[in-house]
Protein backbone atom coordinates (compact mmCIF):
# COMPACT_ATOMS: atom_id res chain seq x y z
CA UNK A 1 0.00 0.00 0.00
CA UNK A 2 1.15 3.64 -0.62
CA UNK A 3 0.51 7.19 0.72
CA UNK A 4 2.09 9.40 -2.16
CA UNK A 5 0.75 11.95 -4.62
CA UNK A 6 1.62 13.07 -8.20
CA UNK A 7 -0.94 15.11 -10.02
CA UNK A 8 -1.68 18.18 -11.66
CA UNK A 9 -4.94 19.61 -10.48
CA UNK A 10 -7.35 22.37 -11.74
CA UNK A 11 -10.54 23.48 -9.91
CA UNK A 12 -13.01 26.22 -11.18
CA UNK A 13 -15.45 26.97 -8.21
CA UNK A 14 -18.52 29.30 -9.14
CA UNK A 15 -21.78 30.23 -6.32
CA UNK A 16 -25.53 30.40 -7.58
CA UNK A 17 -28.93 29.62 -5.26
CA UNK A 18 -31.75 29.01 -6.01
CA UNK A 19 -33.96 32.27 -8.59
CA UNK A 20 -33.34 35.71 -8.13
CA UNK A 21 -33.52 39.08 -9.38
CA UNK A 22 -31.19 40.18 -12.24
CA UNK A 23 -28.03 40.79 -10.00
CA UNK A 24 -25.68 44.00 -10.13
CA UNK A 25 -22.51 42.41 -11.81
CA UNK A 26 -20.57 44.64 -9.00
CA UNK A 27 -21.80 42.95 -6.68
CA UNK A 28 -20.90 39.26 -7.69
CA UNK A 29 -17.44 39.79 -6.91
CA UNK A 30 -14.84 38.99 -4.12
CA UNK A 31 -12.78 41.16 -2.09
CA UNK A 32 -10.03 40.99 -0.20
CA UNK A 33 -10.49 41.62 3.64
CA UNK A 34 -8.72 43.43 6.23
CA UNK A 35 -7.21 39.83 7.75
CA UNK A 36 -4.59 38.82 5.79
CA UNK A 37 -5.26 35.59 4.21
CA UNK A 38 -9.33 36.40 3.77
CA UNK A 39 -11.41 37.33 1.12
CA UNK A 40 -15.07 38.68 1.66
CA UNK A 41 -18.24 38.32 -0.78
CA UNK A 42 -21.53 40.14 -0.40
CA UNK A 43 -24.26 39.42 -3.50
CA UNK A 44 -27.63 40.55 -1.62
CA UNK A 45 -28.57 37.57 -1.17
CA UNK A 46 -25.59 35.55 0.60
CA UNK A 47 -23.20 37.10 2.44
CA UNK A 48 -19.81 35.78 4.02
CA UNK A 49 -15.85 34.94 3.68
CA UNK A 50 -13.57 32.46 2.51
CA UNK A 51 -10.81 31.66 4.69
CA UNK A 52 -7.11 31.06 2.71
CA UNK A 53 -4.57 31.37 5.39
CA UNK A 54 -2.80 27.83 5.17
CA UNK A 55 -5.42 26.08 7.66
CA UNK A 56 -8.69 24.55 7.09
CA UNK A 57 -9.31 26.51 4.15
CA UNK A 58 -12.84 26.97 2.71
CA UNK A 59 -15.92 29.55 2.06
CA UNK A 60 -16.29 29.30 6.49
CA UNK A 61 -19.22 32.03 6.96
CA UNK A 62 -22.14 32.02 4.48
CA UNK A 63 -25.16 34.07 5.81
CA UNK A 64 -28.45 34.09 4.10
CA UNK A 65 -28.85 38.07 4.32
CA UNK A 66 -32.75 38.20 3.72
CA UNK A 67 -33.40 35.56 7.22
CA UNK A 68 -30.11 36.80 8.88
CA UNK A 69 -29.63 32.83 9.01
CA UNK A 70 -25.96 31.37 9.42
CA UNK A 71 -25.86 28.47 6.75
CA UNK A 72 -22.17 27.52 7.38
CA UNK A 73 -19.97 26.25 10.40
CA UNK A 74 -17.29 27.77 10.23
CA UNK A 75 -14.98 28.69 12.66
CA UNK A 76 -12.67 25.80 13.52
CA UNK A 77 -13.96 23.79 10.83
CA UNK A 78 -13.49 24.86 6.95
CA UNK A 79 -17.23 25.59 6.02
CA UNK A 80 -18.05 25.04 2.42
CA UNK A 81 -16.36 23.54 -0.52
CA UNK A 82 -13.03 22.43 1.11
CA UNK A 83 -10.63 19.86 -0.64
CA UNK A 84 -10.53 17.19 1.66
CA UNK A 85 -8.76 14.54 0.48
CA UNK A 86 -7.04 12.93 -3.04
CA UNK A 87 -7.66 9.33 -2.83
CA UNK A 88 -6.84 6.59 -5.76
CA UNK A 89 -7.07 2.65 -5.70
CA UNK A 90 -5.39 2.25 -2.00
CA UNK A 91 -3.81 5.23 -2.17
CA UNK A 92 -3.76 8.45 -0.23
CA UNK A 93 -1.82 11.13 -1.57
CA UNK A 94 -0.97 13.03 0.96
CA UNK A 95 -2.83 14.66 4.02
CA UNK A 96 -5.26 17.47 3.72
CA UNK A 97 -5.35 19.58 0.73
CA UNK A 98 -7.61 22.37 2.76
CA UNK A 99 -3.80 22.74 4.99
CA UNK A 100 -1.44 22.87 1.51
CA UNK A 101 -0.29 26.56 1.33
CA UNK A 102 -2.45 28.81 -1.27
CA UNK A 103 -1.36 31.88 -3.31
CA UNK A 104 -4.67 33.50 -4.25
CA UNK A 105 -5.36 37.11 -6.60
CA UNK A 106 -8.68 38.19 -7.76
CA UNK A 107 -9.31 37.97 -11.20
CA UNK A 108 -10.86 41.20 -13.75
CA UNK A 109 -14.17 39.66 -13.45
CA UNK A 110 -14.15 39.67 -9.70
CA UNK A 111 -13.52 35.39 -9.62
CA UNK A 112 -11.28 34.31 -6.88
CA UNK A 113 -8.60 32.03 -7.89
CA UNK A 114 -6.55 29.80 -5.28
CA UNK A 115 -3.54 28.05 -6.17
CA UNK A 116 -2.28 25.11 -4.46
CA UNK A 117 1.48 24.82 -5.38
CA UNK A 118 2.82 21.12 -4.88
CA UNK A 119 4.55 20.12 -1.77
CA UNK A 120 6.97 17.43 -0.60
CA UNK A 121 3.86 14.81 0.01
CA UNK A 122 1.74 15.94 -2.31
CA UNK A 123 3.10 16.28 -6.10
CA UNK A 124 -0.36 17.97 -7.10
CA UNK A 125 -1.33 21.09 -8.33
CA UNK A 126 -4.83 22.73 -7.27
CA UNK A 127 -5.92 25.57 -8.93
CA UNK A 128 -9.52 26.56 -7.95
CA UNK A 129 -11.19 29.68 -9.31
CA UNK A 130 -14.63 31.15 -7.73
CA UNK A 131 -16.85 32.60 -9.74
CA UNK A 132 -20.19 34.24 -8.70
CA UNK A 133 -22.64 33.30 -11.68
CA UNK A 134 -25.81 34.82 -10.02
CA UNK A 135 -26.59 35.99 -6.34
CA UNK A 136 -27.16 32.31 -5.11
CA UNK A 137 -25.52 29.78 -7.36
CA UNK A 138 -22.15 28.18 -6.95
CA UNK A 139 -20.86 25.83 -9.42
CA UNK A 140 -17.50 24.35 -9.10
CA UNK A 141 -15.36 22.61 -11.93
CA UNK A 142 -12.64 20.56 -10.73
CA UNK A 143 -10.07 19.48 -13.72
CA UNK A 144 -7.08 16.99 -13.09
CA UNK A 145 -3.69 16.11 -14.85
CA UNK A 146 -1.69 13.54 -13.63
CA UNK A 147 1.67 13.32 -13.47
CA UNK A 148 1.46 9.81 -13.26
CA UNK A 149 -1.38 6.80 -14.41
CA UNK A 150 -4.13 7.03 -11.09
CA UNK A 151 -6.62 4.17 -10.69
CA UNK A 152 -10.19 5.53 -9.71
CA UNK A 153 -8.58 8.41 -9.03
CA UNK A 154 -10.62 10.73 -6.86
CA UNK A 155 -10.95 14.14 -5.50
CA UNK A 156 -13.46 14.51 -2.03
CA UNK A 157 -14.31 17.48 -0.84
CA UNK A 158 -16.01 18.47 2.30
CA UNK A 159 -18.94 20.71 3.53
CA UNK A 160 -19.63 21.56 7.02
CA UNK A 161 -23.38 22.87 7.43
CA UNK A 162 -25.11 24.85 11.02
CA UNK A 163 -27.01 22.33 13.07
CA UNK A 164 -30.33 22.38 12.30
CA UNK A 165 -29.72 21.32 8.86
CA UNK A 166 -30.90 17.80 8.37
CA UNK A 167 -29.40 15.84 5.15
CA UNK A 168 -31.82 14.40 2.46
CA UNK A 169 -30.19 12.37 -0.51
CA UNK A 170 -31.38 11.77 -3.82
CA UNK A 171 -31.61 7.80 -4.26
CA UNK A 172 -32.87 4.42 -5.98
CA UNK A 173 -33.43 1.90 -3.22
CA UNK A 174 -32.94 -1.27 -5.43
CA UNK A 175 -36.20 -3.26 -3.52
CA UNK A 176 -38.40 -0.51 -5.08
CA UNK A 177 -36.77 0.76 -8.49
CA UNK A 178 -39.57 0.26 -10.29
CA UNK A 179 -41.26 3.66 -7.69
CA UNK A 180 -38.68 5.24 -9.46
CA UNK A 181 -35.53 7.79 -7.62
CA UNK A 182 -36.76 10.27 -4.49
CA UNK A 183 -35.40 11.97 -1.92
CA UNK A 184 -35.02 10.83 1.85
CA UNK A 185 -33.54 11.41 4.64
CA UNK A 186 -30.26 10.07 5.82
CA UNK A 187 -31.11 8.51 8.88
CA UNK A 188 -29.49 5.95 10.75
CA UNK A 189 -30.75 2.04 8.90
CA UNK A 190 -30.87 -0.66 11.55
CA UNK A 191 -27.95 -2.31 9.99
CA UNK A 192 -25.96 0.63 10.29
CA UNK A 193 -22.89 -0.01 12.21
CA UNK A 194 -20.97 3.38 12.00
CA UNK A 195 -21.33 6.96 12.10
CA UNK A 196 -20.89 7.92 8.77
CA UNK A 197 -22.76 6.78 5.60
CA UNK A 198 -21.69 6.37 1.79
CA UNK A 199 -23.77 6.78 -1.15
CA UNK A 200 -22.48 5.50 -4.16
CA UNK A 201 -23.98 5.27 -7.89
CA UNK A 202 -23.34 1.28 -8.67
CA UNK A 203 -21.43 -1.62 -8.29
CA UNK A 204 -18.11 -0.21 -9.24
CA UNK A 205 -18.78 2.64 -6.50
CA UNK A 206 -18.94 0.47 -3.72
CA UNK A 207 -15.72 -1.64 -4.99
CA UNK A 208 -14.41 1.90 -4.70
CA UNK A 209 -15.16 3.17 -1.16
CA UNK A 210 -14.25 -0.48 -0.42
CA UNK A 211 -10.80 -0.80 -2.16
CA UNK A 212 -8.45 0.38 0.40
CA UNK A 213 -8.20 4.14 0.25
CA UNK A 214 -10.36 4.67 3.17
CA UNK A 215 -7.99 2.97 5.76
CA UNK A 216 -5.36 5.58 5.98
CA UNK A 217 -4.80 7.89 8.59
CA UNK A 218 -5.02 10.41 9.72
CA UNK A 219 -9.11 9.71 10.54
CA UNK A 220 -9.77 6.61 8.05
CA UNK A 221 -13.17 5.62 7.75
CA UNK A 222 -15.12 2.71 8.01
CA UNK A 223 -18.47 3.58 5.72
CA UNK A 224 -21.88 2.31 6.17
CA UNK A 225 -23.35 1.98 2.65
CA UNK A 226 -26.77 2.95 1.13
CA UNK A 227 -27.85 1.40 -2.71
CA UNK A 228 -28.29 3.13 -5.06
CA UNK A 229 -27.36 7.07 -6.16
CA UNK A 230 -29.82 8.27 -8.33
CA UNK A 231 -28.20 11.54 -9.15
CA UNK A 232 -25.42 13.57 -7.49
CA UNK A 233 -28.01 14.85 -5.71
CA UNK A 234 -28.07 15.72 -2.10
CA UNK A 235 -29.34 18.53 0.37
CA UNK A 236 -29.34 19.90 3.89
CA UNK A 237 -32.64 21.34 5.13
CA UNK A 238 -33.31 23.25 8.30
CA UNK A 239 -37.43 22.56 8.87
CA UNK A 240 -37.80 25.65 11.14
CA UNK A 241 -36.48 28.86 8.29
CA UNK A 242 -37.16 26.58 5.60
CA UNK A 243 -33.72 27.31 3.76
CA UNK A 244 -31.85 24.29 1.81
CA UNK A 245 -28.83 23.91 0.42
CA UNK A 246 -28.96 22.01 -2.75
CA UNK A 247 -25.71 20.37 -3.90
CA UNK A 248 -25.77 18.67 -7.32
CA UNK A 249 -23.26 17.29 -9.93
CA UNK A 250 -23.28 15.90 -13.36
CA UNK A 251 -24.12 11.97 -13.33
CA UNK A 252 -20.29 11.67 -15.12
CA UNK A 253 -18.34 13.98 -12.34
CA UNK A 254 -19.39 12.47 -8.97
CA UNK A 255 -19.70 8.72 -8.27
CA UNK A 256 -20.86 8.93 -4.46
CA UNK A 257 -22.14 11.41 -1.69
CA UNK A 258 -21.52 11.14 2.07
CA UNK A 259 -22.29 12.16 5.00
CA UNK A 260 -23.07 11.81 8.85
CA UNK A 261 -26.21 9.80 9.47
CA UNK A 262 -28.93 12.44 10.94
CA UNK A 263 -29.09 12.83 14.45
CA UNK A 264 -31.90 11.50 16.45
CA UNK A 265 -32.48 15.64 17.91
CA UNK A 266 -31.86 18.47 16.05
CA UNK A 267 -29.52 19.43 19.51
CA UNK A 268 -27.60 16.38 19.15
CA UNK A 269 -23.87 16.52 19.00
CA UNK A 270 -22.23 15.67 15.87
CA UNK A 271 -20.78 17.50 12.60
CA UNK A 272 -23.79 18.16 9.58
CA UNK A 273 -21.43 17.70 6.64
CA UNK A 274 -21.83 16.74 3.12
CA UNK A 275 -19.22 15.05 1.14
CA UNK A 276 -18.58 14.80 -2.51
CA UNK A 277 -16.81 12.47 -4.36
CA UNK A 278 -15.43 13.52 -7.89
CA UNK A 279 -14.28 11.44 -10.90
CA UNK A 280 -13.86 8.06 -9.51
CA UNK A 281 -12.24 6.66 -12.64
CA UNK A 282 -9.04 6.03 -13.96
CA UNK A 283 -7.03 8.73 -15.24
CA UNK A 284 -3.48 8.37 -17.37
CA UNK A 285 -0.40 10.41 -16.82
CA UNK A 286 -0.81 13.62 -18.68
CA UNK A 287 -4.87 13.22 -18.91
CA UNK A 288 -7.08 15.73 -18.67
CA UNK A 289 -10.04 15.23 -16.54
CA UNK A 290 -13.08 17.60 -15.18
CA UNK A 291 -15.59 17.23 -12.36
CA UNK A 292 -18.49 20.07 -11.93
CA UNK A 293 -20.86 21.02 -9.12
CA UNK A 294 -23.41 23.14 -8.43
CA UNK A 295 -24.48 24.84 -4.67
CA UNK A 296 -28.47 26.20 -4.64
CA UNK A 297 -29.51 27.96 -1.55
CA UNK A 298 -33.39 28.21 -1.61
CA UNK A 299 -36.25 28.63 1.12
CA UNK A 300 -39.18 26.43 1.00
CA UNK A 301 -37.58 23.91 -1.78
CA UNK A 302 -39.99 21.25 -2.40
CA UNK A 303 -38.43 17.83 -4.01
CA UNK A 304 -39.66 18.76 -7.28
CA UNK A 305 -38.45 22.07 -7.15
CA UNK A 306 -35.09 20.30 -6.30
CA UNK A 307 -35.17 17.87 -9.10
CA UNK A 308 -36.10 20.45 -11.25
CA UNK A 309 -32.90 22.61 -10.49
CA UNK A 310 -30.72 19.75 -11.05
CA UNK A 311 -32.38 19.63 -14.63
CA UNK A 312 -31.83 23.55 -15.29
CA UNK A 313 -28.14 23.10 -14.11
CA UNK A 314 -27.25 19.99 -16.81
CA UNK A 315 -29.08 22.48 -19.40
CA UNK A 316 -27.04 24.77 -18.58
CA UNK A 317 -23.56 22.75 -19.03
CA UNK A 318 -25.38 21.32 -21.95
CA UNK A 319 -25.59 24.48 -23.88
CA UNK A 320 -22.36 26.23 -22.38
CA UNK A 321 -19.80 23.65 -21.92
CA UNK A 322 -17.63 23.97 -24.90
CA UNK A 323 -16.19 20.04 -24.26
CA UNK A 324 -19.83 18.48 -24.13
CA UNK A 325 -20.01 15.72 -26.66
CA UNK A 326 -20.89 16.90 -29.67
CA UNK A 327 -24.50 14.70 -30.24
CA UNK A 328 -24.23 11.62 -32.75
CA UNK A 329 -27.01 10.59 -35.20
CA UNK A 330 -25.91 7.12 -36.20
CA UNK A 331 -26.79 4.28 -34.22
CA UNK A 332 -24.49 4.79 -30.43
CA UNK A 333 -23.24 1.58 -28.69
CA UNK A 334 -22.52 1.35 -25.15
CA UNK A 335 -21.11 -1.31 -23.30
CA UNK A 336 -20.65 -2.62 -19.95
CA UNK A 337 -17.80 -0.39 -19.43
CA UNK A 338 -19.82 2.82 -20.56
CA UNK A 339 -21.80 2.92 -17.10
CA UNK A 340 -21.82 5.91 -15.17
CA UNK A 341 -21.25 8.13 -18.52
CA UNK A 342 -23.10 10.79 -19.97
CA UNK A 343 -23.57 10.12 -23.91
CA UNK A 344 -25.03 13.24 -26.43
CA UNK A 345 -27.35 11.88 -29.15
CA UNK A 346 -29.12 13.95 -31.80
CA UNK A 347 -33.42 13.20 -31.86
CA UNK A 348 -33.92 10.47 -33.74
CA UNK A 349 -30.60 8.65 -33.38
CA UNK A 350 -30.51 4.99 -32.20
CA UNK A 351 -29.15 3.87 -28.77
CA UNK A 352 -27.87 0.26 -28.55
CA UNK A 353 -27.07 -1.26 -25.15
CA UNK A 354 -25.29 -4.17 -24.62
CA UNK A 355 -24.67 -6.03 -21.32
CA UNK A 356 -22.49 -9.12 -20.68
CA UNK A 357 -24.84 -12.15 -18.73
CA UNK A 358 -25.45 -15.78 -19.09
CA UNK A 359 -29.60 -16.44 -18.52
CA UNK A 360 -28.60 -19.93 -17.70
CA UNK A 361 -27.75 -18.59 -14.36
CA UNK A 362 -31.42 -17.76 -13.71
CA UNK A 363 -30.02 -13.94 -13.96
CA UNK A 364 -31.12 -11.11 -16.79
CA UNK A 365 -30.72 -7.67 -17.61
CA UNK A 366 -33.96 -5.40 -17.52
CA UNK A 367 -34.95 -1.59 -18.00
CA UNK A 368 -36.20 -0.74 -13.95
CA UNK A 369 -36.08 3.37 -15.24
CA UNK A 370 -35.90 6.09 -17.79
CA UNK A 371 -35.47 9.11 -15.85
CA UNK A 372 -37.33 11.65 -18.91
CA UNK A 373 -39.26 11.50 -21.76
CA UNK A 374 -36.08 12.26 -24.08
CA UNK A 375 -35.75 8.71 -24.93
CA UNK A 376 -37.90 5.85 -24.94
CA UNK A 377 -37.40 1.94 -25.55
CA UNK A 378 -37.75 0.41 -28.66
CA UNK A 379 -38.99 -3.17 -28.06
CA UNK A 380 -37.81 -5.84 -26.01
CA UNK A 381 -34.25 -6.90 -24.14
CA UNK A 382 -33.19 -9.82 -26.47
CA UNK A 383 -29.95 -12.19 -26.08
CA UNK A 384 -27.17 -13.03 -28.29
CA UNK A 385 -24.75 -16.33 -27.04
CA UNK A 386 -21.06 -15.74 -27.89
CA UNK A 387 -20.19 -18.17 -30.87
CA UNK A 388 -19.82 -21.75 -29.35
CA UNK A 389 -19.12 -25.18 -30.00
CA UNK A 390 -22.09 -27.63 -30.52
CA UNK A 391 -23.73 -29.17 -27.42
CA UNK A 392 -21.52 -26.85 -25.01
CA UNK A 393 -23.90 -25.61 -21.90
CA UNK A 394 -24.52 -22.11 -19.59
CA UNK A 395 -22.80 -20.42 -22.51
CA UNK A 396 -23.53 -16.94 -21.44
CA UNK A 397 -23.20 -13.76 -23.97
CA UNK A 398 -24.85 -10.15 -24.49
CA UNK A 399 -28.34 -8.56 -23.73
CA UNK A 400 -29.09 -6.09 -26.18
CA UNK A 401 -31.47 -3.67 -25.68
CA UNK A 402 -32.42 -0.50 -27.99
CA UNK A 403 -33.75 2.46 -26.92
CA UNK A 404 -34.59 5.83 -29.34
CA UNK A 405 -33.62 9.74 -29.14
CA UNK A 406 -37.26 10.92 -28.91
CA UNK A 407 -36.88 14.77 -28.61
CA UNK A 408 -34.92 17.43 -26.94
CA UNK A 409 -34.12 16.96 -22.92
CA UNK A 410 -32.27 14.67 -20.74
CA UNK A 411 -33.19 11.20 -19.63
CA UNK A 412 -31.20 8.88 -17.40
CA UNK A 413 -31.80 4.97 -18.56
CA UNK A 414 -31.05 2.32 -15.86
CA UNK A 415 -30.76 -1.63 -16.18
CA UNK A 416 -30.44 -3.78 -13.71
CA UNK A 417 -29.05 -7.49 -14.06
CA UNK A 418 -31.00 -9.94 -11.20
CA UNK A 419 -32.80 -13.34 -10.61
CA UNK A 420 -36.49 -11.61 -10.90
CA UNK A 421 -37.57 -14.05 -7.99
CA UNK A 422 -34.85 -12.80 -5.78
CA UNK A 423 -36.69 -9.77 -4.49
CA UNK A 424 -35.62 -7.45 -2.16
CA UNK A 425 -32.24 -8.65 -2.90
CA UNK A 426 -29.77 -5.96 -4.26
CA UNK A 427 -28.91 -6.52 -8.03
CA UNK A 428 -25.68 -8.56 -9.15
CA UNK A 429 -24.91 -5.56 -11.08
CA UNK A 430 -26.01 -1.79 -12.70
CA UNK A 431 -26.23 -0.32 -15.82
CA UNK A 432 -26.80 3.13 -15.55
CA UNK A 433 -26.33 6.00 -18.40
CA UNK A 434 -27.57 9.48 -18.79
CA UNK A 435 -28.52 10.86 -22.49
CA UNK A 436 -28.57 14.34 -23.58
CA UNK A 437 -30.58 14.91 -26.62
CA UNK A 438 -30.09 17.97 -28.91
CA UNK A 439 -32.04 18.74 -32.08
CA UNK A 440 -29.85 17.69 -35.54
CA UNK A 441 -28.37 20.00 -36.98
């Protein structure tokens, strides 16, 4: 096992929450404060300071300026949008990247950009740039370049919320897929052996949180587990002011969500944190790679409301993003190893799916969900046996599904591959992909 780091690292940060009035681009800007190693931002809506000084460095005072409400604790702790921790296939490279010195300037459009040179244990290179978008919306793009080939490399950063904020999480319990993803809360399951809880997309998720990384100090970490992300999708919600904050990631950038289980009392001891983890895949020396994410703060936000931001903010990269895929109109294939992915697909275009299983095992591979009305399925799962010799047996093969580019949106398509008697039981494995479709051109 090692504890080393080489990487190159880029992070572009930008805050938005929730619908607001057209803002005064003055006031979407960061300033430097009086304390040296501070910076100050005031938007009329959200109000607070980012702490750079060397030491649990993050955005550590957020207030919500029309309630007065503190969203963020701060203090000793290093509030909002940290950088926790760079993990890889069991590997921690070095300690915590919120303590790496930072050499910061503000930028002509008011952005704040941090720099985290490299150090003796950590050969990595942060850059992170904050960017006020609109009075209450931060979104935060996180690119990496390795100096040397990472397995599921991963970057996890931390958020440390006021107590009354209870956590909610965006999920697909696999005894009830066919209800479809929802929201609820992250309390304690009776199985539950720890005191923190993991939320990862799929099988190759969990293989993740479970492949070594976690056991290195300082503070390694045992996870209790909860099946199956839906979305990046996760909030903390404080019932008495009504105010959430909504955190939210492309289905490519983030492969699993964490955080405390929810105390039995809102007075109960114990940190209300949030955890993100980005990429989760593996990168080459030299790559390129990008992880986004998005911070609403909203009053009153019903689930729908929620669901419905999330959908606004992958418009939004859709139509902006100059490194989207550019949509394909022939016929797209997609393979086992294409889970997790986000594929572009003009209307009309055929989607082929095909999924490694032998039915001789009882086992097959069926649609539980399309997330949208984008894209619909066209017919029935069918399966192919590899080529064979005569007579052989429990010669397994491919499922093949097809589905269609109906019209302009987003829909997420998940498969699952189970015994269909074995209910309750979690599937053997997940196919999930999410489609954006864009008009031909």
């Amino acid at each position: 096992m090692v504890c080393r780091a080489v990487c190159s690292l880029t992070v572009l940060m930008i805050v938005t929450a929730g619908t607001s009035a057209p803002a005064d681009p003055g006031r979407l800007a960061f300033k430097p404060a009086e304390e040296e190693g501070f910076y100050t931002f005031d938007t009329g809506v959200l109000r607070g300071k980012v702490r750079l000084n060397g030491k649990s460095q993050g955005i550590v005072e957020v207030i919500h300026v029309p309630t007065g409400t503190s969203m963020v604790c701060g203090g000793r702790l290093p509030g909002l949008f940290s950088y926790y921790r760079a993990l890889a296939t069991d590997t921690r490279y070095g300690k915590a990247i919120r303590d790496w010195p930072t050499e910061t300037k503000i930028l002509p459009d008011g952005s704040l950009e941090v720099f985290f040179p490299p150090g003796d244990d950590h050969p990595l290179e942060i850059t992170a740039v904050h960017r006020w978008a609109r009075p209450d919306t931060l979104d935060v793009v996180t690119t990496a370049k390795p100096l040397e080939d990472m397995p599921k490399f991963e970057v996890f950063i931390s958020n440390y919320y006021e107590m009354p904020f209870r956590g909610r999480v965006y999920v697909t319990p696999p005894d009830d897929a066919a209800a479809g993803p929802r929201f609820v809360p992250i309390d304690k399951t009776p199985d539950a052996e720890g005191r923190y809880v993991m939320i990862p997309r799929d099988e190759q998720g969990l293989a993740m949180i479970r492949d070594g990384r976690w056991t290195y100090p300082p503070n390694p970490v045992d996870w209790d587990t909860i099946r199956w992300l839906a979305a990046p999708l996760v909030m903390r919600q404080d019932p008495t002011s009504g105010l959430v904050a909504l955190m939210m990631c492309p289905p490519d950038d983030c492969y699993a969500v964490s955080s405390p289980w929810n105390p039995e009392t809102p007075d109960a001891g114990g940190y209300r944190s949030l955890y993100l983890s980005f990429l989760g895949r593996d990168v080459k020396a030299g790559q390129t790679v990008r992880a986004r994410c998005r911070l609403v703060i909203a009053r009153n936000l019903t689930d729908r409301d929620a669901v419905a931001q999330y959908e606004r903010y992958l418009g939004e990269l859709g139509g902006q993003q100059p490194s989207s895929p550019a949509p394909q109109a022939g016929p797209i294939e997609l393979g086992d190893d294409d889970s997790g992915k986000t594929v572009s697909a003009a209307v009309g275009a055929s989607i082929k799916v095909w999924l490694t299983g032998n039915p001789t095992t009882g086992a097959s591979w069926t649609v539980v969900k399309i997330e949208g009305d984008a894209v619909e399925q066209v017919g029935q799962i069918d399966f192919q046996r590899r080529p064979h010799r005569p007579g052989m047996m429990g010669v397994g093969g491919k499922f093949h599904a097809i589905f269609q580019a109906a019209k302009p949106g987003t829909a997420t398509l998940t498969l699952h591959y189970a015994r269909p008697w074995e209910k309750g039981k979690p599937p053997a494995k997940t196919f999930r992909v999410t489609v954006q479709v864009v008009k031909a051109k």
